[in-house]
N, C-alpha and C. Protein backbone atom coordinates (compact mmCIF):
# COMPACT_ATOMS: atom_id res chain seq x y z
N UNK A 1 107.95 24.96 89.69
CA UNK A 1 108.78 25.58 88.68
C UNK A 1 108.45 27.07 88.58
N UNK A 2 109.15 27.73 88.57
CA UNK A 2 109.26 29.29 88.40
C UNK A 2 108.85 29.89 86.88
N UNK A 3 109.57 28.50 85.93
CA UNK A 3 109.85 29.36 84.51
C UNK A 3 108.05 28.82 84.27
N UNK A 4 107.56 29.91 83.12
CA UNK A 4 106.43 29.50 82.62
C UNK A 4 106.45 29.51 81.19
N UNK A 5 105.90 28.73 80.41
CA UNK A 5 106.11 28.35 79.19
C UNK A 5 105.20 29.64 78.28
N UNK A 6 105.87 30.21 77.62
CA UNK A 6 104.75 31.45 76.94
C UNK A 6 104.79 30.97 75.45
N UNK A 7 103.50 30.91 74.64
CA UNK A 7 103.30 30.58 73.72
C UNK A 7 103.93 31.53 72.33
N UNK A 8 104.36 30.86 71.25
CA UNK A 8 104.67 31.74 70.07
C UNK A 8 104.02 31.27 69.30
N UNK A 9 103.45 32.41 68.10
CA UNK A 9 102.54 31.79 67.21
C UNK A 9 103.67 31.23 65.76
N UNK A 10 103.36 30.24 65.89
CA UNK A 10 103.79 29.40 64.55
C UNK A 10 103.82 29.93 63.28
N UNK A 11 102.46 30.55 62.96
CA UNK A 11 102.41 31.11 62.04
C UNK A 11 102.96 32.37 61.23
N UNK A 12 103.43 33.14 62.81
CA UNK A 12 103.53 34.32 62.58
C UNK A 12 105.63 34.36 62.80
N UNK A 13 105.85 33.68 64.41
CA UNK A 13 106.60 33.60 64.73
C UNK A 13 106.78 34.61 65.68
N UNK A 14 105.88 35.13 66.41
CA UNK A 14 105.91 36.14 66.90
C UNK A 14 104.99 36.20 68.48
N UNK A 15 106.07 36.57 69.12
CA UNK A 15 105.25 36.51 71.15
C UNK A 15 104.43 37.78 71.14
N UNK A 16 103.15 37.61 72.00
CA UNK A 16 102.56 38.68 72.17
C UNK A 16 102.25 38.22 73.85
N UNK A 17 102.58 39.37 74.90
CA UNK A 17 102.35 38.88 76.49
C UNK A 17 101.32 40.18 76.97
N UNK A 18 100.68 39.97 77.66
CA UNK A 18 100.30 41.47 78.28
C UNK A 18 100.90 42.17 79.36
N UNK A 19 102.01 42.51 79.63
CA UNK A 19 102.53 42.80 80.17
C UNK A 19 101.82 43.39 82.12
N UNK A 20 100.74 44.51 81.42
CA UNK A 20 100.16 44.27 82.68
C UNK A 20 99.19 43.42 83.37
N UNK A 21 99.18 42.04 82.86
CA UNK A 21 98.79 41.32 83.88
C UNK A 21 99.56 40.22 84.69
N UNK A 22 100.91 40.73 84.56
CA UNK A 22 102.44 40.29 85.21
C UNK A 22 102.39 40.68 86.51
N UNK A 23 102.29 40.35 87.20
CA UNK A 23 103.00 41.06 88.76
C UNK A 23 104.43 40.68 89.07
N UNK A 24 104.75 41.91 89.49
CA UNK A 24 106.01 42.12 90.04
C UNK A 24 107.17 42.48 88.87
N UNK A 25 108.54 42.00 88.70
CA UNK A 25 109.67 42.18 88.10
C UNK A 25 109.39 40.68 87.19
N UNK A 26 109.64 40.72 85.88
CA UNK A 26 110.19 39.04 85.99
C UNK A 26 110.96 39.48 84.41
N UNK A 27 111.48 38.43 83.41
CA UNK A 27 112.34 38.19 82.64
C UNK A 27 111.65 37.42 81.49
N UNK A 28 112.08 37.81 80.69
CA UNK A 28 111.62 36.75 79.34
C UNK A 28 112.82 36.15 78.71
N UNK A 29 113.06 35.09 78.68
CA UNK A 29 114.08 34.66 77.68
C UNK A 29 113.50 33.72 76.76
N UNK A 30 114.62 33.94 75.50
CA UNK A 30 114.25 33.27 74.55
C UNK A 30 114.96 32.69 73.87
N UNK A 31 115.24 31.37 73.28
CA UNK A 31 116.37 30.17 72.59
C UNK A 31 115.50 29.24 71.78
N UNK A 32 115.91 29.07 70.73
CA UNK A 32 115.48 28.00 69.97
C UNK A 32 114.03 27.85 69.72
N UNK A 33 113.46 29.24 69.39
CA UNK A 33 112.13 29.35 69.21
C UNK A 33 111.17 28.82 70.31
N UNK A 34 111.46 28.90 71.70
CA UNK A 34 111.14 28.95 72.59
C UNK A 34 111.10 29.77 73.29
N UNK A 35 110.40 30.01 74.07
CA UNK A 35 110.31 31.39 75.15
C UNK A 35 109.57 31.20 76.31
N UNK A 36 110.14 31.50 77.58
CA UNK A 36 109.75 31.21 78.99
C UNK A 36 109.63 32.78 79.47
N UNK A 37 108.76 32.92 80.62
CA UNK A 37 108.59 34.08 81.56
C UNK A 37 109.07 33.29 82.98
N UNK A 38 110.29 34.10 83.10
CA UNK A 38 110.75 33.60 84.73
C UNK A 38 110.57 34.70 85.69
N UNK A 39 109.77 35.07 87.12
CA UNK A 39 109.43 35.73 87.82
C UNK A 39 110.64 36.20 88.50
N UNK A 40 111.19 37.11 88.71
CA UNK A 40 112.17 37.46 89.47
C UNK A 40 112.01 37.79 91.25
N UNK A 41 113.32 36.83 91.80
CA UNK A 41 113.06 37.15 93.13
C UNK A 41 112.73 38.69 94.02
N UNK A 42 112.08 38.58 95.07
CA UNK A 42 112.14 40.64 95.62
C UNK A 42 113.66 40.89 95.98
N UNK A 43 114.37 39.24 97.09
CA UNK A 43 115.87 40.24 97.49
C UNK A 43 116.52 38.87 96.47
N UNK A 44 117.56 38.67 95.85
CA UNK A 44 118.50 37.82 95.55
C UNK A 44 118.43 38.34 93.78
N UNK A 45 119.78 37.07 93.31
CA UNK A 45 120.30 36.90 91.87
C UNK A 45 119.70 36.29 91.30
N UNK A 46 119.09 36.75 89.89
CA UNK A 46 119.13 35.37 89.02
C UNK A 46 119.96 35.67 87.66
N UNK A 47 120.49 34.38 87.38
CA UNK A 47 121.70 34.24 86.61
C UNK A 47 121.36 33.21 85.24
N UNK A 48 121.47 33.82 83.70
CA UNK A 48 120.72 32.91 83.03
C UNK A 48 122.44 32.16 82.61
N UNK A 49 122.35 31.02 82.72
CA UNK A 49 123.77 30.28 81.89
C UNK A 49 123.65 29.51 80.63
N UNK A 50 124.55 30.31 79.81
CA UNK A 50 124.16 29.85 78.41
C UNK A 50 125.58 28.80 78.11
N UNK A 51 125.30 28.00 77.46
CA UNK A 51 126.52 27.08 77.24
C UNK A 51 126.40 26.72 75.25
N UNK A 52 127.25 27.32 74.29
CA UNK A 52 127.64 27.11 73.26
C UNK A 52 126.12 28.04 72.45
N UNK A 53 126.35 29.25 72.69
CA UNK A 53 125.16 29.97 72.09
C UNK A 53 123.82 29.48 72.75
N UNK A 54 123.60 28.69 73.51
CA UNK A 54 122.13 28.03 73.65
C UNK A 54 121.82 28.80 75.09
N UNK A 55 120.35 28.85 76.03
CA UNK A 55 120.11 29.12 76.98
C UNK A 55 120.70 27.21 77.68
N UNK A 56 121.48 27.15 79.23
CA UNK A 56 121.43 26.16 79.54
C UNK A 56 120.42 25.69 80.78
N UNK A 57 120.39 27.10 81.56
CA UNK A 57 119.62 26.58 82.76
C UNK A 57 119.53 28.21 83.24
N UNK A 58 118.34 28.04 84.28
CA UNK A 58 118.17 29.42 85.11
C UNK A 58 118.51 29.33 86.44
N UNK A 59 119.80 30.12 87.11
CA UNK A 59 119.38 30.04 88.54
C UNK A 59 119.08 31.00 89.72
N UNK A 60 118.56 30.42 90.76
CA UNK A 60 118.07 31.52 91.27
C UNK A 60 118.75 31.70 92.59
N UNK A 61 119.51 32.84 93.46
CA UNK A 61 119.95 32.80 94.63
C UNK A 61 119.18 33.67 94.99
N UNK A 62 118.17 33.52 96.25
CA UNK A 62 117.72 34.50 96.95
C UNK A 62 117.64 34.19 98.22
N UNK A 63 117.69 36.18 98.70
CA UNK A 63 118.16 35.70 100.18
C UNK A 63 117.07 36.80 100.79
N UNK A 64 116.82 37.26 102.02
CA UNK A 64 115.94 38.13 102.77
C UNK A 64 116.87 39.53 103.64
N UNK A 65 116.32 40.54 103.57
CA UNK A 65 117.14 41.29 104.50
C UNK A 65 117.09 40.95 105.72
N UNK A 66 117.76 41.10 106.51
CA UNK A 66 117.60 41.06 107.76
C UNK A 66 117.20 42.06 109.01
């Protein structure tokens, strides 16, 4: 799995990430008091699809130069 589960504090309601110990490009999304870090590909798309206000799924097309 790509997506990684990032913790929110309950108490507070509030994400804290360190940003620089991320490598590379990646994405945070967030729905329903949930929140994932998805790594983004080097060549291709990723496309988040939301269906009725909600996040539904992540996908990823990647391809290589040639």
């Amino acid at each position: 799995m790509r997506l990684k589960e990032l913790q929110i504090d309950p108490s507070t309601m509030r994400l804290e990430i360190d940003i620089i110990e991320q490598k590379g490009s990646f994405a945070i999304v967030v729905c329903d008091g949930k929140a994932k870090l998805a790594e983004l590909p080097a060549h291709g798309e990723t496309k988040i699809v939301t269906h009725q206000g909600k996040v539904k799924r992540i996908r990823f097309d990647e391809g290589e130069e040639f």
